[in-house]
Protein backbone atom coordinates (compact mmCIF):
# COMPACT_ATOMS: atom_id res chain seq x y z
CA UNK A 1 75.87 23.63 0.18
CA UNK A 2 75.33 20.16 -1.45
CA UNK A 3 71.83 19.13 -0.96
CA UNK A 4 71.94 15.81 -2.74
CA UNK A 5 74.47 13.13 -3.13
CA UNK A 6 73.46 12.85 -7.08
CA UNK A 7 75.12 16.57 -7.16
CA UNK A 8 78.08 15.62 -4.93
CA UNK A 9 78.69 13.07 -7.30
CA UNK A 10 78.48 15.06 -10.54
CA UNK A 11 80.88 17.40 -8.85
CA UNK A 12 83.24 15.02 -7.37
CA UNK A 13 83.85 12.78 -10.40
CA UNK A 14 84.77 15.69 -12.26
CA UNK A 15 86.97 17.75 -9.57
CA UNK A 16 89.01 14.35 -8.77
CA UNK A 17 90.09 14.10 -12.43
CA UNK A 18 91.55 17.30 -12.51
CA UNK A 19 93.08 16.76 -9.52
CA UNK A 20 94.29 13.35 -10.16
CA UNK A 21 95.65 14.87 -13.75
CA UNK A 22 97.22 17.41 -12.17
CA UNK A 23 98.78 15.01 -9.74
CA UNK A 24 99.93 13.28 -12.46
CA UNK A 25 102.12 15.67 -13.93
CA UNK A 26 103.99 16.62 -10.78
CA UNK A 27 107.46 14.81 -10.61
CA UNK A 28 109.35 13.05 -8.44
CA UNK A 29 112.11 15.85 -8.92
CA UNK A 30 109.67 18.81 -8.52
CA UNK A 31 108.06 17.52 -5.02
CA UNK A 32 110.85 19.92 -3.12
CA UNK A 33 109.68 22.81 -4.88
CA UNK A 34 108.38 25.51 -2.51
CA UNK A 35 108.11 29.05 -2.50
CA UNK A 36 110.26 29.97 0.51
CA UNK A 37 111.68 28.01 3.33
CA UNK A 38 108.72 28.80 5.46
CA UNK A 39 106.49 27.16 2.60
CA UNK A 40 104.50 23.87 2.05
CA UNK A 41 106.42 22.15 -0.57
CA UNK A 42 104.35 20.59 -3.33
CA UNK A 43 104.87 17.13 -1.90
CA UNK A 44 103.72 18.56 1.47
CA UNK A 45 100.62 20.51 -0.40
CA UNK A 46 100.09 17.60 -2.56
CA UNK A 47 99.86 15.30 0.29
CA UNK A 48 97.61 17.15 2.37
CA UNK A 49 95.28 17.35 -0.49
CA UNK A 50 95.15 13.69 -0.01
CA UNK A 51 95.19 13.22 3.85
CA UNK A 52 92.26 15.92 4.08
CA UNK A 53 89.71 13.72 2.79
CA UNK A 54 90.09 10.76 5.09
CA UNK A 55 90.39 13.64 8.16
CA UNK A 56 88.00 15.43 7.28
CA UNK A 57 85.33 13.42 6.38
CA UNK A 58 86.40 11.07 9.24
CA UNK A 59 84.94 14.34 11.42
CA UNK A 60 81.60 13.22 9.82
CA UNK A 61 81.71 9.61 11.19
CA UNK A 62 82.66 8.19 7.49
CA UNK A 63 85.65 5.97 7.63
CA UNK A 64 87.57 6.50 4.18
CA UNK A 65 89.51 3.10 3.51
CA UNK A 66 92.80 3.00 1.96
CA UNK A 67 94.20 5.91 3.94
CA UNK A 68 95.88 6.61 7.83
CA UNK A 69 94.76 10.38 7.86
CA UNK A 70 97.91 10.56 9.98
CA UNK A 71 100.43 8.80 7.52
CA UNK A 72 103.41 10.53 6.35
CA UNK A 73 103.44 11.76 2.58
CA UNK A 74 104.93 8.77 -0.10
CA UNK A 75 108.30 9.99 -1.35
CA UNK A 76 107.17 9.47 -4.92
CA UNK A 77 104.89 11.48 -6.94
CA UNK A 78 103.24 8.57 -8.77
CA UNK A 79 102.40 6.62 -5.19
CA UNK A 80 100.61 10.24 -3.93
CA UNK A 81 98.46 10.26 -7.14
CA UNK A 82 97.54 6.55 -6.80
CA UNK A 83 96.65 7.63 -2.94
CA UNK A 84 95.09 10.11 -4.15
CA UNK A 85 92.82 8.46 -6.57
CA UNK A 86 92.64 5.28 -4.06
CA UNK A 87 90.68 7.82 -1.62
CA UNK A 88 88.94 10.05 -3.60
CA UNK A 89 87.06 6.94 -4.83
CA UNK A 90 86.71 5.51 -1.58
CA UNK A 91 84.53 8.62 -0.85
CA UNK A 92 82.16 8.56 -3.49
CA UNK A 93 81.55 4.36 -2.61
CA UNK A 94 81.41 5.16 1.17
CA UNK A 95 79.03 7.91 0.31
CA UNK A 96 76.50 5.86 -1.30
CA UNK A 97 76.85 2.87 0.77
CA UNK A 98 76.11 4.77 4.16
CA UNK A 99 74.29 8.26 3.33
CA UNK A 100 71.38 9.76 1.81
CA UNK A 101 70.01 12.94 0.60
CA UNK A 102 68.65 13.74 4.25
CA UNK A 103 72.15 12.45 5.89
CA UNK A 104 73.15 16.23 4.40
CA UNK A 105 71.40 18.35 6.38
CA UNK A 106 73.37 16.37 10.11
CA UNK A 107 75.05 18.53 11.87
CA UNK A 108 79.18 18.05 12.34
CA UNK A 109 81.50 19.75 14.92
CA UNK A 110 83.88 20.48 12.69
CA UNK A 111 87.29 22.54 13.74
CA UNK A 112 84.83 24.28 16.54
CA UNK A 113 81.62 24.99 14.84
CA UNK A 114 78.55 22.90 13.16
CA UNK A 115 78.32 21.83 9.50
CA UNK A 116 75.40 20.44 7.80
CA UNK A 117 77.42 17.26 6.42
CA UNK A 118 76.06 19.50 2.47
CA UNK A 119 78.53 21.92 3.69
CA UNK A 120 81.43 19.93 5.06
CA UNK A 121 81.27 18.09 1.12
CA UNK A 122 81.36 21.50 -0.06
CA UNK A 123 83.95 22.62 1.91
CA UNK A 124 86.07 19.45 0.71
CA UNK A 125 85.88 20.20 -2.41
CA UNK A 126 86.68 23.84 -2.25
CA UNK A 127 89.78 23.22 -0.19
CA UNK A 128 90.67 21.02 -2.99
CA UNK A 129 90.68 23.00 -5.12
CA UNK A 130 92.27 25.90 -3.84
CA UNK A 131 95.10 23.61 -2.96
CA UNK A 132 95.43 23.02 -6.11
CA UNK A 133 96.01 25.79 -7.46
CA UNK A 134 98.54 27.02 -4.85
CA UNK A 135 100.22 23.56 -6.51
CA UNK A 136 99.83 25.09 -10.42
CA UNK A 137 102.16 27.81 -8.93
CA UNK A 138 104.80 25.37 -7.21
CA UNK A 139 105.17 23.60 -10.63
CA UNK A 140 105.62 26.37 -13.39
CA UNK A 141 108.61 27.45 -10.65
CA UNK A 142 109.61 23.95 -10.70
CA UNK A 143 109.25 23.61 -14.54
CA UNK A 144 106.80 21.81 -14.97
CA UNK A 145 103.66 22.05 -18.06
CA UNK A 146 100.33 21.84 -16.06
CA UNK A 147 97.81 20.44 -17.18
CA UNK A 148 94.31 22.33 -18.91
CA UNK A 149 92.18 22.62 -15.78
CA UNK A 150 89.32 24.91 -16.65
CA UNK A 151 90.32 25.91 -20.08
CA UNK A 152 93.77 25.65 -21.93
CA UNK A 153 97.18 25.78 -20.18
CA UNK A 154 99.65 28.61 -21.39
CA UNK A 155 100.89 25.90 -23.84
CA UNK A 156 97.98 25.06 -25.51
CA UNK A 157 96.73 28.73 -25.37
CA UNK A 158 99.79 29.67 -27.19
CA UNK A 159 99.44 26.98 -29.83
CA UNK A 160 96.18 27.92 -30.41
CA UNK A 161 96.61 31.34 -31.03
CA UNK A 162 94.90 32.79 -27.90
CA UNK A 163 98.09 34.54 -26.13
């Protein structure tokens, strides 16, 4: 659980780059890419990264600006990554406009149980991030390089040597 909004932010600043990086190297070309018909395609799982933090921190009471949680995806790849980015840093300045360490511990409904708002961040950012990486997948199929998340990509790897 996040217990302070100083740690939310340390994690949140960097998670959002990656994600906004690896938003930035999806294309408009790859966003039909999908694994099977029955399949999010990357525009879809791209798109809900984005949508996700307006609903779900709108469960919390916290109004994330720039965003209709309900809004269809963009058709381009560039104007989901400049949502993207839009909302991710409307959280972090709603966040310390309107809470504080002790807002963490209030208790949510969300999706049928109670969160400590600590876990509901943490939750956010986990979903992230599983998200995407279901998206890393999505774009090697669909050609793409992706960029080093939490080390070097295969590229880089191979140019350094490491196999």
């Amino acid at each position: 659980m996040i217990r302070t909004i100083a740690d939310f932010e340390a994690i949140w600043k960097n998670e959002s780059e990656i994600t906004a990086g690896v938003l930035a190297a999806v294309t408009d070309a790859s966003l039909a890419q999908r694994v099977t018909p029955n399949d999010r395609t990357l525009r879809d799982m791209a798109w809900h990264i984005v949508a996700t933090i307006a609903e779900m921190m709108g469960r919390t009471g916290l109004a994330i600006e720039g965003l209709d949680a309900d809004a269809p995806a963009p058709a381009s790849a560039e104007a989901i990554r400049d949502a993207y980015v839009r909302v991710a840093s409307s959280l972090l300045e709603r966040l310390r406009r309107t809470w504080t360490d002790e807002t963490l511990t209030v208790e949510d409904d969300m999706y049928g149980e109670r969160w400590p708002r600590g876990a509901t961040l943490l939750a956010l950012v986990v979903h992230q991030t599983h998200h995407r990486g279901a998206m890393t997948v999505l774009m090697r199929q669909a050609g793409l390089v992706v960029p080093n998340i939490y080390g070097p990509n295969r590229e880089q790897s191979e140019s350094l040597g490491l196999g």
